[in-house]
PDB file of N, CA and C in Angstrom:
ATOM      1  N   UNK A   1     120.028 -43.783-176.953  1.00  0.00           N
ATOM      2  CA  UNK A   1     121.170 -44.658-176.846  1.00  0.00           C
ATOM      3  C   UNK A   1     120.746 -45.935-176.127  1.00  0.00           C
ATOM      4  N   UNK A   2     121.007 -47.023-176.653  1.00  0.00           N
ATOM      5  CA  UNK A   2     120.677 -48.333-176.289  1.00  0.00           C
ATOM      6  C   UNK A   2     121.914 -49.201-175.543  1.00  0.00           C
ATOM      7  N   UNK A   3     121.811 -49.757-174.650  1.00  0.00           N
ATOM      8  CA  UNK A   3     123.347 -50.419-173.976  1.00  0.00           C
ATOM      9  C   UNK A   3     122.777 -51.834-174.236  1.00  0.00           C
ATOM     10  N   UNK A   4     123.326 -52.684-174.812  1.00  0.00           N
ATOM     11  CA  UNK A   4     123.303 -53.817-174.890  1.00  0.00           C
ATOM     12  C   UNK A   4     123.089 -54.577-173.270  1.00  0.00           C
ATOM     13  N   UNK A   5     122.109 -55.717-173.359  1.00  0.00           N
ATOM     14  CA  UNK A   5     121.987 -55.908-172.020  1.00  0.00           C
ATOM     15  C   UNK A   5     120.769 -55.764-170.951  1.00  0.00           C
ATOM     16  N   UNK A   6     120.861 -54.159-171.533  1.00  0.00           N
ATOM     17  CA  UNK A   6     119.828 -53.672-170.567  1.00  0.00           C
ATOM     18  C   UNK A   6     118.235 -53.691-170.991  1.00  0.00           C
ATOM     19  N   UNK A   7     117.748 -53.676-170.302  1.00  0.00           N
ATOM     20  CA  UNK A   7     116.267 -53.891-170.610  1.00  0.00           C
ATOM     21  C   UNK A   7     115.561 -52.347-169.989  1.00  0.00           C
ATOM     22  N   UNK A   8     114.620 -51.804-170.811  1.00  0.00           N
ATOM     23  CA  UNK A   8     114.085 -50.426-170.677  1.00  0.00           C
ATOM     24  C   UNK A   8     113.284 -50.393-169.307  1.00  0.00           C
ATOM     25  N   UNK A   9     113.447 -49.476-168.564  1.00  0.00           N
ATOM     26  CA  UNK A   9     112.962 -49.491-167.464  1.00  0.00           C
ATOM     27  C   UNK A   9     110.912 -49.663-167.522  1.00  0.00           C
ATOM     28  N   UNK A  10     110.800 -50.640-166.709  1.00  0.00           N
ATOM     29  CA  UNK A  10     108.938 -50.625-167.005  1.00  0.00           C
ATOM     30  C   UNK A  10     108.135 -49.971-166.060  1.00  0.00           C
ATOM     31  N   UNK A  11     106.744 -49.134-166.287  1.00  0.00           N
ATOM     32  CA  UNK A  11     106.759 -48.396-165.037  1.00  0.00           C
ATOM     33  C   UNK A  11     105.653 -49.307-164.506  1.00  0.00           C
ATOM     34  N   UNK A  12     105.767 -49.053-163.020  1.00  0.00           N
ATOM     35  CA  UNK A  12     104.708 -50.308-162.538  1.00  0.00           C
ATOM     36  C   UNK A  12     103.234 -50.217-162.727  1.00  0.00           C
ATOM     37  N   UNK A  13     102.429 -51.243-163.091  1.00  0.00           N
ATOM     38  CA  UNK A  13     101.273 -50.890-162.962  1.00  0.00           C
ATOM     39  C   UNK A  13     100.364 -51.841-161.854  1.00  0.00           C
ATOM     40  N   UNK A  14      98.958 -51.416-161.786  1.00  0.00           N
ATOM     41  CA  UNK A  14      98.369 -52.218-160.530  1.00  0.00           C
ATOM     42  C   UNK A  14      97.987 -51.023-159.690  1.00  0.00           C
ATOM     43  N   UNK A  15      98.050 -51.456-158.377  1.00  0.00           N
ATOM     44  CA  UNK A  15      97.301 -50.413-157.313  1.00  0.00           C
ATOM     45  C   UNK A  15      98.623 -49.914-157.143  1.00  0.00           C
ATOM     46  N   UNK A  16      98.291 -48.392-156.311  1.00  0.00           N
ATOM     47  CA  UNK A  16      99.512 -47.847-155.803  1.00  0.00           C
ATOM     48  C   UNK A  16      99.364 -48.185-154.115  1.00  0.00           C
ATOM     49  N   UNK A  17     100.237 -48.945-153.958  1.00  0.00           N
ATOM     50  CA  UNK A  17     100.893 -49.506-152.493  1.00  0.00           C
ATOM     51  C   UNK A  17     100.210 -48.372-151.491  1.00  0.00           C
ATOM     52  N   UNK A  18     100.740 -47.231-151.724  1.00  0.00           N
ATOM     53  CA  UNK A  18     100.445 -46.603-150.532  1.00  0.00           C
ATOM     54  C   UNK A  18      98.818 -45.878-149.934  1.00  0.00           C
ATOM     55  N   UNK A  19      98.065 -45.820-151.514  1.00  0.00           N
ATOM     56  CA  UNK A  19      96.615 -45.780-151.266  1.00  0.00           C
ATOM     57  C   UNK A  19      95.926 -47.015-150.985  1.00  0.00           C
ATOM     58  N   UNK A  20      96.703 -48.189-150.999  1.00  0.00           N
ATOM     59  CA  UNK A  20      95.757 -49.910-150.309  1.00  0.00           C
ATOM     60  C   UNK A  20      96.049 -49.436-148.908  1.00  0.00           C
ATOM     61  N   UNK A  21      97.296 -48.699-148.465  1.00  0.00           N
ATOM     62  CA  UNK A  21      97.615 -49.041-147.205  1.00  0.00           C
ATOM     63  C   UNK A  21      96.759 -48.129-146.486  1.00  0.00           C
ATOM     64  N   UNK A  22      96.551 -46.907-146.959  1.00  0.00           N
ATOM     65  CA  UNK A  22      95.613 -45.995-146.642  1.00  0.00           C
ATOM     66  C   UNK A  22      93.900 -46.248-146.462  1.00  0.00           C
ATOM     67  N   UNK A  23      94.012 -46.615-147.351  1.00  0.00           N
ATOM     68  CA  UNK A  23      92.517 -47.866-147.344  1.00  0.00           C
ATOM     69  C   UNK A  23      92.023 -48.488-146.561  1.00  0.00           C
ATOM     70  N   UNK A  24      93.287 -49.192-146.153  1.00  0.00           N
ATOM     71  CA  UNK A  24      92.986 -50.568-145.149  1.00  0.00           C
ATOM     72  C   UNK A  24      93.448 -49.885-143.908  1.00  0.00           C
ATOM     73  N   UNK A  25      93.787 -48.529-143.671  1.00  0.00           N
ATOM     74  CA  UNK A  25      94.141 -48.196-142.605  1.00  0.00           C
ATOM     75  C   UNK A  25      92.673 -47.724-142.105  1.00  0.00           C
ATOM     76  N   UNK A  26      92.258 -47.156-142.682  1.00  0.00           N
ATOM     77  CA  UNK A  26      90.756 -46.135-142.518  1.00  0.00           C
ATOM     78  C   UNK A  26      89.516 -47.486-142.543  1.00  0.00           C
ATOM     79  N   UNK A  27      89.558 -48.626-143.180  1.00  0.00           N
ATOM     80  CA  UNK A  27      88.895 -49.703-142.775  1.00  0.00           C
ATOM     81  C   UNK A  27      89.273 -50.248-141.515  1.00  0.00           C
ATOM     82  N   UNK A  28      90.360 -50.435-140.961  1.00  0.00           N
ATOM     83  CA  UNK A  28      90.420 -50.988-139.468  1.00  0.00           C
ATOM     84  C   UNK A  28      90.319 -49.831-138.584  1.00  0.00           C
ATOM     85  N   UNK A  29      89.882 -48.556-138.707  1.00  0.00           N
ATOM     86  CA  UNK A  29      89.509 -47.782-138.017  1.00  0.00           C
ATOM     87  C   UNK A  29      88.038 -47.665-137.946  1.00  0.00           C
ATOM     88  N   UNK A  30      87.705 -47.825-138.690  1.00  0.00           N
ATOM     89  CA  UNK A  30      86.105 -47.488-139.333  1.00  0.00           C
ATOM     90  C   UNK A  30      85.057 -48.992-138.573  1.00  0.00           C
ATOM     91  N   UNK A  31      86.048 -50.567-138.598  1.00  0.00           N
ATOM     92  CA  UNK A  31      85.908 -51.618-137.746  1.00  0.00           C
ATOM     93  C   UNK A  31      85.990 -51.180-136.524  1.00  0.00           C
ATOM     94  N   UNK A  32      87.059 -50.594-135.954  1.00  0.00           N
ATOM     95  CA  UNK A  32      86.814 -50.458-134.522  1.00  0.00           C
ATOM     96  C   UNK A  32      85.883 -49.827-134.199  1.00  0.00           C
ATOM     97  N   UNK A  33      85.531 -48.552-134.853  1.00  0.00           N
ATOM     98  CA  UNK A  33      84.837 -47.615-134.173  1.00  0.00           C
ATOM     99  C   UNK A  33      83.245 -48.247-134.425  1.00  0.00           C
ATOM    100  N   UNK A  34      82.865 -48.907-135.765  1.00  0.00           N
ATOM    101  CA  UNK A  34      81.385 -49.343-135.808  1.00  0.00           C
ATOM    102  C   UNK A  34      81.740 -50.476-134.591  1.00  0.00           C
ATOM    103  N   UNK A  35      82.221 -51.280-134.370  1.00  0.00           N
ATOM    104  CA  UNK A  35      82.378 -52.421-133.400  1.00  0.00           C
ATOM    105  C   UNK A  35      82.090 -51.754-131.959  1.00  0.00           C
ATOM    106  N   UNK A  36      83.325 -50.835-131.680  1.00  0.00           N
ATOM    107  CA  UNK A  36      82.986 -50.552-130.171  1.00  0.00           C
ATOM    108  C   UNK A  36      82.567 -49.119-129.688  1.00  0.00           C
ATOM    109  N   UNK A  37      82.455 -48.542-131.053  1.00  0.00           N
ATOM    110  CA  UNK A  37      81.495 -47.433-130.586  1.00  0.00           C
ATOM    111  C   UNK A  37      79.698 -47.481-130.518  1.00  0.00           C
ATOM    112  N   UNK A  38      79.816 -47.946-131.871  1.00  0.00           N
ATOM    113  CA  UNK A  38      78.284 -48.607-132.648  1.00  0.00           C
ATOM    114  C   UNK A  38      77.754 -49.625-132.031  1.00  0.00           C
ATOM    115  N   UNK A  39      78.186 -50.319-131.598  1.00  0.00           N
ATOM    116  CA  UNK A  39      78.218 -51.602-131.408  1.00  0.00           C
ATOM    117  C   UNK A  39      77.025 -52.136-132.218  1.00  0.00           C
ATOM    118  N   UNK A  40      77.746 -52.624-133.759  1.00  0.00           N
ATOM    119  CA  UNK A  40      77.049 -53.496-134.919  1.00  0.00           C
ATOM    120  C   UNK A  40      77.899 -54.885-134.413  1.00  0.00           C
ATOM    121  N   UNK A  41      77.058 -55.911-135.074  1.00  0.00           N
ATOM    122  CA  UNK A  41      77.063 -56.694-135.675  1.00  0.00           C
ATOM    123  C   UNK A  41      77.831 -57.081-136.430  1.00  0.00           C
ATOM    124  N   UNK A  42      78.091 -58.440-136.510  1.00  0.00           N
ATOM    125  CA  UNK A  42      78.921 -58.643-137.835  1.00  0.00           C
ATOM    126  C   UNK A  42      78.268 -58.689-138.786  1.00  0.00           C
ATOM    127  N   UNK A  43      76.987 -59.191-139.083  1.00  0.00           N
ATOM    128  CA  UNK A  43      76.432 -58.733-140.103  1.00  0.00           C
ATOM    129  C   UNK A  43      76.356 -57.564-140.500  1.00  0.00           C
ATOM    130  N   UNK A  44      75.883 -56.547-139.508  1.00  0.00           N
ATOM    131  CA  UNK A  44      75.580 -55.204-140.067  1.00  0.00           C
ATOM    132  C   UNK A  44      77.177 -54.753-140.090  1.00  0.00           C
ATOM    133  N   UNK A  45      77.595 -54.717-139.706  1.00  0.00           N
ATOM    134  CA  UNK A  45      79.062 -54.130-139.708  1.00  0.00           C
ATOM    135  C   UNK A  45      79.796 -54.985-141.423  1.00  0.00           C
ATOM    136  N   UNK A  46      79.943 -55.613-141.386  1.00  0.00           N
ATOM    137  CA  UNK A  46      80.310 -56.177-143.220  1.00  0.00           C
ATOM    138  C   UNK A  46      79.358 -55.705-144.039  1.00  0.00           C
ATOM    139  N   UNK A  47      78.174 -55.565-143.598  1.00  0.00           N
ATOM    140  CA  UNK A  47      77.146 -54.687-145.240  1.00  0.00           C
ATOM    141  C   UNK A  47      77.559 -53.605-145.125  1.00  0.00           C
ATOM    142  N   UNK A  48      77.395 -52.689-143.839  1.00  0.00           N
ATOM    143  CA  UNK A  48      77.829 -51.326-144.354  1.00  0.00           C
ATOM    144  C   UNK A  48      79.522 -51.255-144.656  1.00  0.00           C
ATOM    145  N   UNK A  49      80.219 -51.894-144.530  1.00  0.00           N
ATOM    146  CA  UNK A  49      81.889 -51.737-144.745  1.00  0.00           C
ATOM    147  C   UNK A  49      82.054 -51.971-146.078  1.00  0.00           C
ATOM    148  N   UNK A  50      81.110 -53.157-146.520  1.00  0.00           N
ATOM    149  CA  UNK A  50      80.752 -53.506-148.202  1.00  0.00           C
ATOM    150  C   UNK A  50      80.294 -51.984-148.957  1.00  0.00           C
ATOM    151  N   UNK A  51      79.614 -51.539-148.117  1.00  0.00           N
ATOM    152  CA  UNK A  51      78.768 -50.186-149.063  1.00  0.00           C
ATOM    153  C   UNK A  51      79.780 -49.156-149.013  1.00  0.00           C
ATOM    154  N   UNK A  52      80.557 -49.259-147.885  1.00  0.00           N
ATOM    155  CA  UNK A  52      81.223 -47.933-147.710  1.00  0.00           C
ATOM    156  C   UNK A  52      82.686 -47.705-148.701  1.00  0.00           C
ATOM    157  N   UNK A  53      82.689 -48.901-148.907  1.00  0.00           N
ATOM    158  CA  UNK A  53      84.409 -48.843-149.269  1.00  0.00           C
ATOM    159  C   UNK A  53      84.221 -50.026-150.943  1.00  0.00           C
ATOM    160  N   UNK A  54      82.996 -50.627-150.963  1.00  0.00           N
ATOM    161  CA  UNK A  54      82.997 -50.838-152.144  1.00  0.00           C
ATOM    162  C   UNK A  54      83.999 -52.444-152.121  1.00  0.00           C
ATOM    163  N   UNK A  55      83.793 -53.180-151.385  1.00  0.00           N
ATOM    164  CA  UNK A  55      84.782 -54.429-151.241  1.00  0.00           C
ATOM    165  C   UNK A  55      84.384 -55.594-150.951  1.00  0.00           C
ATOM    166  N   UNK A  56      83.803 -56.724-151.571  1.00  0.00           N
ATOM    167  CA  UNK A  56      83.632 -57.565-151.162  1.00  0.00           C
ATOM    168  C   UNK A  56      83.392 -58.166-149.813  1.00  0.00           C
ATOM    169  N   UNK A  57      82.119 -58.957-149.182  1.00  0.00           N
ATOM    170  CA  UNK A  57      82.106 -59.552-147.754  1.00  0.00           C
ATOM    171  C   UNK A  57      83.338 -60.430-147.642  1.00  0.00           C
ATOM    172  N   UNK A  58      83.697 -61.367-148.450  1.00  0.00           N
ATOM    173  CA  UNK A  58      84.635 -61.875-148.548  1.00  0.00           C
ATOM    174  C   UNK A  58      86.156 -61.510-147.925  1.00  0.00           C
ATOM    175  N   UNK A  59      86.252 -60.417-148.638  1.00  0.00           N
ATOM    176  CA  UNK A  59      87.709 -59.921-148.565  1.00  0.00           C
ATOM    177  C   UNK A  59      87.971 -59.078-147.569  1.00  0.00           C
ATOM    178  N   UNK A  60      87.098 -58.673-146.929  1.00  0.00           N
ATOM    179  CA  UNK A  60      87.042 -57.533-145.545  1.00  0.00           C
ATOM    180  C   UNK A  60      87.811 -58.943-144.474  1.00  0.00           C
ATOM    181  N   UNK A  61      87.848 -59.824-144.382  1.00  0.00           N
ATOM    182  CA  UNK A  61      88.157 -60.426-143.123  1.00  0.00           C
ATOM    183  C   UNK A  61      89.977 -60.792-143.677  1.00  0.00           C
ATOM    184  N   UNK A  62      90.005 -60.870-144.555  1.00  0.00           N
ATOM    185  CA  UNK A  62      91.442 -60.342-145.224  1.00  0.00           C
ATOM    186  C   UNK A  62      92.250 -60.052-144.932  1.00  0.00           C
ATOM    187  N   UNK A  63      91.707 -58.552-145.319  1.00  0.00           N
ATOM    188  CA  UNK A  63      92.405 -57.081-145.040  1.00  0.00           C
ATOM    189  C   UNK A  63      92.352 -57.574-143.184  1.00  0.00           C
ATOM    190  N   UNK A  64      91.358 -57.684-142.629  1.00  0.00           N
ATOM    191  CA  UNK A  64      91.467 -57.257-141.097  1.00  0.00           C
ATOM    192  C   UNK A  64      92.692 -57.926-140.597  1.00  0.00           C
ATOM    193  N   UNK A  65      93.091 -59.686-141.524  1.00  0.00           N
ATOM    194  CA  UNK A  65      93.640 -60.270-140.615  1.00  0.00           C
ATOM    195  C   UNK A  65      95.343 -59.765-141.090  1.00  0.00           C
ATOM    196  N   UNK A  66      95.653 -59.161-141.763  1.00  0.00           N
ATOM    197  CA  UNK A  66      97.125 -58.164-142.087  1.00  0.00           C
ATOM    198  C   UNK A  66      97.602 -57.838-140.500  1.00  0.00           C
ATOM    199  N   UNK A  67      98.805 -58.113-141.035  1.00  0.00           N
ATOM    200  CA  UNK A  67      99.594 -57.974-139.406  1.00  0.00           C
ATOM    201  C   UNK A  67      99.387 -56.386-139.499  1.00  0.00           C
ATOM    202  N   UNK A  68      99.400 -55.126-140.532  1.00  0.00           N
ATOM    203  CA  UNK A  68      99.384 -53.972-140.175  1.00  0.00           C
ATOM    204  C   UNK A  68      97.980 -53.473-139.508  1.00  0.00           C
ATOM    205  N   UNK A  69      96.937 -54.126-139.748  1.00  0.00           N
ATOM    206  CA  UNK A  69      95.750 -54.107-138.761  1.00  0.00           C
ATOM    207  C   UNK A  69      95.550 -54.182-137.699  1.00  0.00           C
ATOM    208  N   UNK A  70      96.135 -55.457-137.720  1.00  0.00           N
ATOM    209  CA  UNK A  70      96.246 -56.320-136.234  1.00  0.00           C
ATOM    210  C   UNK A  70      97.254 -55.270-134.955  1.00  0.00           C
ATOM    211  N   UNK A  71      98.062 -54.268-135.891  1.00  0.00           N
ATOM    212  CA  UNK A  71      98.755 -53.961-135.126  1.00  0.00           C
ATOM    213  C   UNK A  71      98.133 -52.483-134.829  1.00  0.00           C
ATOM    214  N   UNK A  72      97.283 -51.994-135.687  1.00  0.00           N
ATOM    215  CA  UNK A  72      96.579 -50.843-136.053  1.00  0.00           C
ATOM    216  C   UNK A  72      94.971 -51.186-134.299  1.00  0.00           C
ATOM    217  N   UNK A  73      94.663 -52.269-134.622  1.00  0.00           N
ATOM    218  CA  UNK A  73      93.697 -52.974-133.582  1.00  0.00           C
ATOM    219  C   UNK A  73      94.156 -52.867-132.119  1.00  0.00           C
ATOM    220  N   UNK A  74      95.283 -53.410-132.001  1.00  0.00           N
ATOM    221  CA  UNK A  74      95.981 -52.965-130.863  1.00  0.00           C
ATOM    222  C   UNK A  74      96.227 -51.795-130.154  1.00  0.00           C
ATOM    223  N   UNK A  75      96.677 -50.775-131.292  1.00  0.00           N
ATOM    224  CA  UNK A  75      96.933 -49.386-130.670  1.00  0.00           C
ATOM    225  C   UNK A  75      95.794 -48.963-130.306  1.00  0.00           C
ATOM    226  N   UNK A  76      94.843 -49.138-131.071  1.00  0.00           N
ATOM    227  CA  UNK A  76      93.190 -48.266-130.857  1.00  0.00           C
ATOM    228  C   UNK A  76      92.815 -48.748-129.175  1.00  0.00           C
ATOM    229  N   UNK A  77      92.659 -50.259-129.335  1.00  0.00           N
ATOM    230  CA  UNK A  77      92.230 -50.897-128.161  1.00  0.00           C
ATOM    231  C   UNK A  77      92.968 -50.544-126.784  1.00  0.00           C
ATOM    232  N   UNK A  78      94.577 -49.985-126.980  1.00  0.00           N
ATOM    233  CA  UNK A  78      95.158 -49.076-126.082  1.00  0.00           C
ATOM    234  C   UNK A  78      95.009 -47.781-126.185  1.00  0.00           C
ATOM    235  N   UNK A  79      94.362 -47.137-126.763  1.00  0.00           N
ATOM    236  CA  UNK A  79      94.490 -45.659-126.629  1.00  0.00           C
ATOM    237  C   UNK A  79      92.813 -45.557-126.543  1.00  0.00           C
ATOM    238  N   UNK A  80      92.144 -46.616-126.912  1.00  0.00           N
ATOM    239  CA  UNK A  80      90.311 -46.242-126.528  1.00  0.00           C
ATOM    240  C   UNK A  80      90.085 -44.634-127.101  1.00  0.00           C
ATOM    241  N   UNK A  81      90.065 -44.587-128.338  1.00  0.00           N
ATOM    242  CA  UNK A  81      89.851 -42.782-128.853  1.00  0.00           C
ATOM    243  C   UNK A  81      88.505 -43.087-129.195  1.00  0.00           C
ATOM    244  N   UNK A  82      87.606 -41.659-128.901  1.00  0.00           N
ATOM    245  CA  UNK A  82      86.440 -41.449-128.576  1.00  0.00           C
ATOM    246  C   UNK A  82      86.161 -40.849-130.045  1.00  0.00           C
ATOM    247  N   UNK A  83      85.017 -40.164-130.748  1.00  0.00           N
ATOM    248  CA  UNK A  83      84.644 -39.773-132.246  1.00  0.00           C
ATOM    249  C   UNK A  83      85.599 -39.207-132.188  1.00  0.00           C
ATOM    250  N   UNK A  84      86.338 -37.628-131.432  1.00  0.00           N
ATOM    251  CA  UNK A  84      86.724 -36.581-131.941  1.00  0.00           C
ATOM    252  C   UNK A  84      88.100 -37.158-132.897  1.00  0.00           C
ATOM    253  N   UNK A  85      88.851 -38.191-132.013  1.00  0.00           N
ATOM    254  CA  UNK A  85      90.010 -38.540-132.737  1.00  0.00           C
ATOM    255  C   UNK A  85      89.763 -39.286-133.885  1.00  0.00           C
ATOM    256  N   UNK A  86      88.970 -40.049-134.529  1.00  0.00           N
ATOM    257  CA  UNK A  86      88.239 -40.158-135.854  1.00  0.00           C
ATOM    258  C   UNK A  86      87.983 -38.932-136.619  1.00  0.00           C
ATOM    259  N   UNK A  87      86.850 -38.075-136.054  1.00  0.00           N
ATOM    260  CA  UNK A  87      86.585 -37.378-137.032  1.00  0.00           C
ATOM    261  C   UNK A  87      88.108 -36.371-137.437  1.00  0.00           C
ATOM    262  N   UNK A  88      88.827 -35.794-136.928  1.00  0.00           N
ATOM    263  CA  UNK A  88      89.794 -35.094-136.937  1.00  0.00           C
ATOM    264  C   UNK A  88      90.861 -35.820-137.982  1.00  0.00           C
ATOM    265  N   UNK A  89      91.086 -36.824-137.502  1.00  0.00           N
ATOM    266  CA  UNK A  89      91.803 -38.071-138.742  1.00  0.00           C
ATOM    267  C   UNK A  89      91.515 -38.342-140.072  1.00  0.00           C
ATOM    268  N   UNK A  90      90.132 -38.160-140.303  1.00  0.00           N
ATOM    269  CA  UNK A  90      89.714 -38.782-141.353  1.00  0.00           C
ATOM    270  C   UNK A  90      88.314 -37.459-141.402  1.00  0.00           C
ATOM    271  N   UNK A  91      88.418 -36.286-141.316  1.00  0.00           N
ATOM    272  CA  UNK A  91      87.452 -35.460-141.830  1.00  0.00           C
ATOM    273  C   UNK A  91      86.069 -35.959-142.553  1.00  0.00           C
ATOM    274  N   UNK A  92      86.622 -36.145-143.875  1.00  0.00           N
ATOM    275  CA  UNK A  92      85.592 -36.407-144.717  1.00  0.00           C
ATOM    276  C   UNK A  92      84.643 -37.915-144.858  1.00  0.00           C
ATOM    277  N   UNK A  93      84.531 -38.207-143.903  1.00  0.00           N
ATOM    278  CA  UNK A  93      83.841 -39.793-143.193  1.00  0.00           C
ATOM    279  C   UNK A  93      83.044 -38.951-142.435  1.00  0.00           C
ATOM    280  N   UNK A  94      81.537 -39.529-141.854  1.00  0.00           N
ATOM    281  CA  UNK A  94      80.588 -39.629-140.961  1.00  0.00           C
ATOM    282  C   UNK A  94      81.213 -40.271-140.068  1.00  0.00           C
ATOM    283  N   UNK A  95      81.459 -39.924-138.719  1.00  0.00           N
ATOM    284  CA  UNK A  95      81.678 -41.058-137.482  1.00  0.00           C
ATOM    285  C   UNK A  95      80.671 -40.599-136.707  1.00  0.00           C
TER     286      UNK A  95
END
């Protein structure tokens, strides 16, 4: 049945929202911890973030500067979590 008017619902395509956010959540974790656990480099810290996640040098400073980072940056830098709270979070990662 067709209603005059209406237009057929389209289903979305593109990334799914909530695996970028997941993404970029586990990248500003993965920044803090090579930054102030590792303590890399910005060089070395963008090649391996490039290798790890498959993303452009470019676009990593991006993602970091997202207010949900920035706000993700903050909490870490207040709560200072040591490997265990990484590895426990994110299992299947090397920290």
């Amino acid at each position: 049945m067709e209603v005059k008017g209406l237009r057929p619902l389209r289903k979305k395509t593109g990334r799914d929202h909530s695996l970028v956010q997941q993404r970029n959540e586990r990248l500003c974790a993965r920044v803090y911890y090579l930054r102030t656990l590792c303590q890399l480099r910005n060089e070395e810290l963008l090649a391996q973030l490039q290798a790890e996640f498959d993303i452009a040098v470019g676009t990593i400073p991006q993602i970091l500067q997202k207010k949900a980072c920035q706000e993700m940056f903050r909490k870490l830098r207040d709560q200072k979590p040591q490997r265990r709270y990484f590895r426990q979070k994110w299992p299947g990662v090397v920290w």
